[in-house]
Protein backbone atom coordinates (compact mmCIF):
# COMPACT_ATOMS: atom_id res chain seq x y z
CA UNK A 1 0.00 0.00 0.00
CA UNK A 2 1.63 3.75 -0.93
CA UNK A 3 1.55 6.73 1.36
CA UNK A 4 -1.41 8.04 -1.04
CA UNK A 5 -3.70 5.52 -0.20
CA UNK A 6 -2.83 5.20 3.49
CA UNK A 7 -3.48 9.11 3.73
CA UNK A 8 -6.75 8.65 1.49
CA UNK A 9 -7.54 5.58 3.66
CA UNK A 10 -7.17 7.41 7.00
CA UNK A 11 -9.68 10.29 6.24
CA UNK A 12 -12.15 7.90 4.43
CA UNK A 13 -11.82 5.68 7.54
CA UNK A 14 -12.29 8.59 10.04
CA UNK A 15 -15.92 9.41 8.47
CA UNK A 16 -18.54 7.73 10.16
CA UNK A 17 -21.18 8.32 7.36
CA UNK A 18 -19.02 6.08 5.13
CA UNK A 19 -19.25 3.65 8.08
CA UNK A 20 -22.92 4.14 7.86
CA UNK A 21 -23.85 3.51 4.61
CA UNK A 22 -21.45 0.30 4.43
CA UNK A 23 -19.20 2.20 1.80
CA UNK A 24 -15.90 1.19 1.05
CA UNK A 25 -12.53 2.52 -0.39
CA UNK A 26 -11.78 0.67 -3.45
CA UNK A 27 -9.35 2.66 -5.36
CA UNK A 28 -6.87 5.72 -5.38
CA UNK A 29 -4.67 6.87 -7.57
CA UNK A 30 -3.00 10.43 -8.68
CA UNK A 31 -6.44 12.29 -9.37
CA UNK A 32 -8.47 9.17 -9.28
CA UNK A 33 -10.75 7.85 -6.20
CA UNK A 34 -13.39 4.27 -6.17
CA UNK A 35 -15.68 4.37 -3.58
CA UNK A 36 -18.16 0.94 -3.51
CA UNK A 37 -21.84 1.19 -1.75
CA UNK A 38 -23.42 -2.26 -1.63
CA UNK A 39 -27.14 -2.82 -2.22
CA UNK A 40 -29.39 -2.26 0.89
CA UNK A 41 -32.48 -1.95 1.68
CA UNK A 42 -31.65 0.20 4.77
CA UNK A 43 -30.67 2.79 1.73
CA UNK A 44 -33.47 2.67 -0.56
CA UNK A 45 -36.37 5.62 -1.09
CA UNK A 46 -40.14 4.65 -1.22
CA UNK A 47 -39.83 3.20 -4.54
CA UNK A 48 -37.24 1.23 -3.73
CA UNK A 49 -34.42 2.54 -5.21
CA UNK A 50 -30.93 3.83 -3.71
CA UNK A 51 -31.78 7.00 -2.64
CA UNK A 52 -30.43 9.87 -4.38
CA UNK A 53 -28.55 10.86 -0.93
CA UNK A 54 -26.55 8.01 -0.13
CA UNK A 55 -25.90 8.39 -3.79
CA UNK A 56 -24.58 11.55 -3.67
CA UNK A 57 -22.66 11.20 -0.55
CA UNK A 58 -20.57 8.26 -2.58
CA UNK A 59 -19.92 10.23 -5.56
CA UNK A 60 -19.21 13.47 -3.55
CA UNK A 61 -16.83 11.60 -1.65
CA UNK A 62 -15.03 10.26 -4.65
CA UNK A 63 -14.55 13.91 -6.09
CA UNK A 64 -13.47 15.31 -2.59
CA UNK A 65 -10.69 12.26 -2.22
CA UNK A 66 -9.70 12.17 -5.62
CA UNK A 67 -9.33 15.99 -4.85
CA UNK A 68 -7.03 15.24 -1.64
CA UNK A 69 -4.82 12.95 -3.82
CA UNK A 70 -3.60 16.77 -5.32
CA UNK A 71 -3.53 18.57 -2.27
CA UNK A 72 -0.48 19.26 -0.19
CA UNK A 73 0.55 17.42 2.56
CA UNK A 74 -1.39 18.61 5.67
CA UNK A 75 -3.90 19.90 3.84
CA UNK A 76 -7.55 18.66 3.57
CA UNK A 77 -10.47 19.40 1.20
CA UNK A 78 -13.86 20.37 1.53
CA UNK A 79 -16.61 20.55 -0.52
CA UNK A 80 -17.74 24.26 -2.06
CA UNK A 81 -20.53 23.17 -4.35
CA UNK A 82 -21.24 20.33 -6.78
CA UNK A 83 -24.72 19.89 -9.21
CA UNK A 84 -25.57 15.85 -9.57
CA UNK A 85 -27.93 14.61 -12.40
CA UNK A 86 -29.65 11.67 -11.79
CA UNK A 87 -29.80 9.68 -15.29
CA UNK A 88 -31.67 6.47 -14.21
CA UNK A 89 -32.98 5.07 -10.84
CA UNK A 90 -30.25 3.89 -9.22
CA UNK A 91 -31.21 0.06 -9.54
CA UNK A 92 -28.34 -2.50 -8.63
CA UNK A 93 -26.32 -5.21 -6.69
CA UNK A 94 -23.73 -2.34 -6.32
CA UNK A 95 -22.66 1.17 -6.91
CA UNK A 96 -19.41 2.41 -7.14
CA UNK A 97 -18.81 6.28 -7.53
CA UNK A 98 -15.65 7.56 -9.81
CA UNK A 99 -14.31 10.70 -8.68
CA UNK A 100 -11.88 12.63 -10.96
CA UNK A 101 -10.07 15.49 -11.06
CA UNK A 102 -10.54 18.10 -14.14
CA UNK A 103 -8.29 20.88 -13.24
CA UNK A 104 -6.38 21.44 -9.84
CA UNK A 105 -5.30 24.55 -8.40
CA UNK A 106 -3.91 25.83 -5.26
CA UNK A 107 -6.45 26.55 -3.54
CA UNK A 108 -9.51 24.69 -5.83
CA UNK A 109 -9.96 22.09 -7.69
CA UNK A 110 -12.83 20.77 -9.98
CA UNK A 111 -13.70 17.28 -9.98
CA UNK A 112 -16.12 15.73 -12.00
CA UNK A 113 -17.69 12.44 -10.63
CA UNK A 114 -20.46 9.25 -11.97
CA UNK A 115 -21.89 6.58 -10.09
CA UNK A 116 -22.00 3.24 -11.82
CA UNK A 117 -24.58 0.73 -11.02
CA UNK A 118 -23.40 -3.23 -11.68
CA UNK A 119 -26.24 -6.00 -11.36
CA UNK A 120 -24.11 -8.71 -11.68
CA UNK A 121 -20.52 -9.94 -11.22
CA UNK A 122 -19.54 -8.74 -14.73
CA UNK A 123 -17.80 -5.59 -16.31
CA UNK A 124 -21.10 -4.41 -17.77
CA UNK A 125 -22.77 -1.47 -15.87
CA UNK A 126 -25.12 1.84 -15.95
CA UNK A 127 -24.10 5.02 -15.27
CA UNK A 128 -27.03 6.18 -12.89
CA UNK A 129 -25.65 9.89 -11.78
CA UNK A 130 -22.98 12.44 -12.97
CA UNK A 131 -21.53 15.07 -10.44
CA UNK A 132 -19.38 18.32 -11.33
CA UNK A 133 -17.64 19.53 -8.06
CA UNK A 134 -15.54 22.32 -6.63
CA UNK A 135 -13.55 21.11 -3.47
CA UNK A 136 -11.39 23.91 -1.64
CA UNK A 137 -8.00 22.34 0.13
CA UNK A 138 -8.12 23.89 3.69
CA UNK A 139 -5.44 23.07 6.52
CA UNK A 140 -5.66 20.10 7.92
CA UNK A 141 -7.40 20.38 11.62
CA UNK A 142 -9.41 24.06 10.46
């Protein structure tokens, strides 16, 4: 494992809506974070779908780490704004959100994010939401 994904791996560890929702950390690379949200029925909206919030706390989480993956050491991100489109109910075995980053600054940096539903063990899957996002890198502890 490489300091980037130990550092990515603390944070994500630390949040106790991840914990929640029964999200994992499945990938990070240089501008590049997987998060995976099982199916469950604890997350679902009256129609039975994933609800668009736990959606949107996957794929906003993506962004942000993908986001921290530029940022300096002893730095952290948070989130300034972001606009999600939902494209399709988000109908699946699994979800896993792709956060990536567009353009990093100093200070900002734009992410743009989807959240791919898989109903099987296969490759094959449907994107269900797309997120642009703004994170701002703050000092660590602020």
């Amino acid at each position: 494992m490489n300091s980037l994904h130990e550092r990515i791996a603390a944070s994500f560890n630390a949040q106790g809506l991840m914990s929640t929702l029964g999200a994992r950390l499945v990938l990070v690379q240089d501008g590049e974070v997987h998060i995976e949200l099982p199916f469950s029925s604890h997350l679902t909206q009256q129609q039975g779908f994933v609800h668009a919030g736990a959606i949107t706390s996957i794929v906003d989480n993506a962004c942000g780490y993908a986001a921290l993956t530029k940022s300096a050491p002893g730095s952290e991100v948070v989130t300034a704004e972001f606009k999600t489109n939902f494209m399709r109910p988000a109908i699946g075995e699994r979800f896993v959100a792709v956060g990536k980053v567009q353009s990093a600054g100093r200070m900002l940096t734009v992410c743009s994010g989807e959240v791919r539903a898989y109903s099987g063990a296969g490759p094959d899957y449907k994107v269900v939401a797309l997120m642009q996002a703004t994170m701002v890198s703050v000092p660590a502890n602020a």
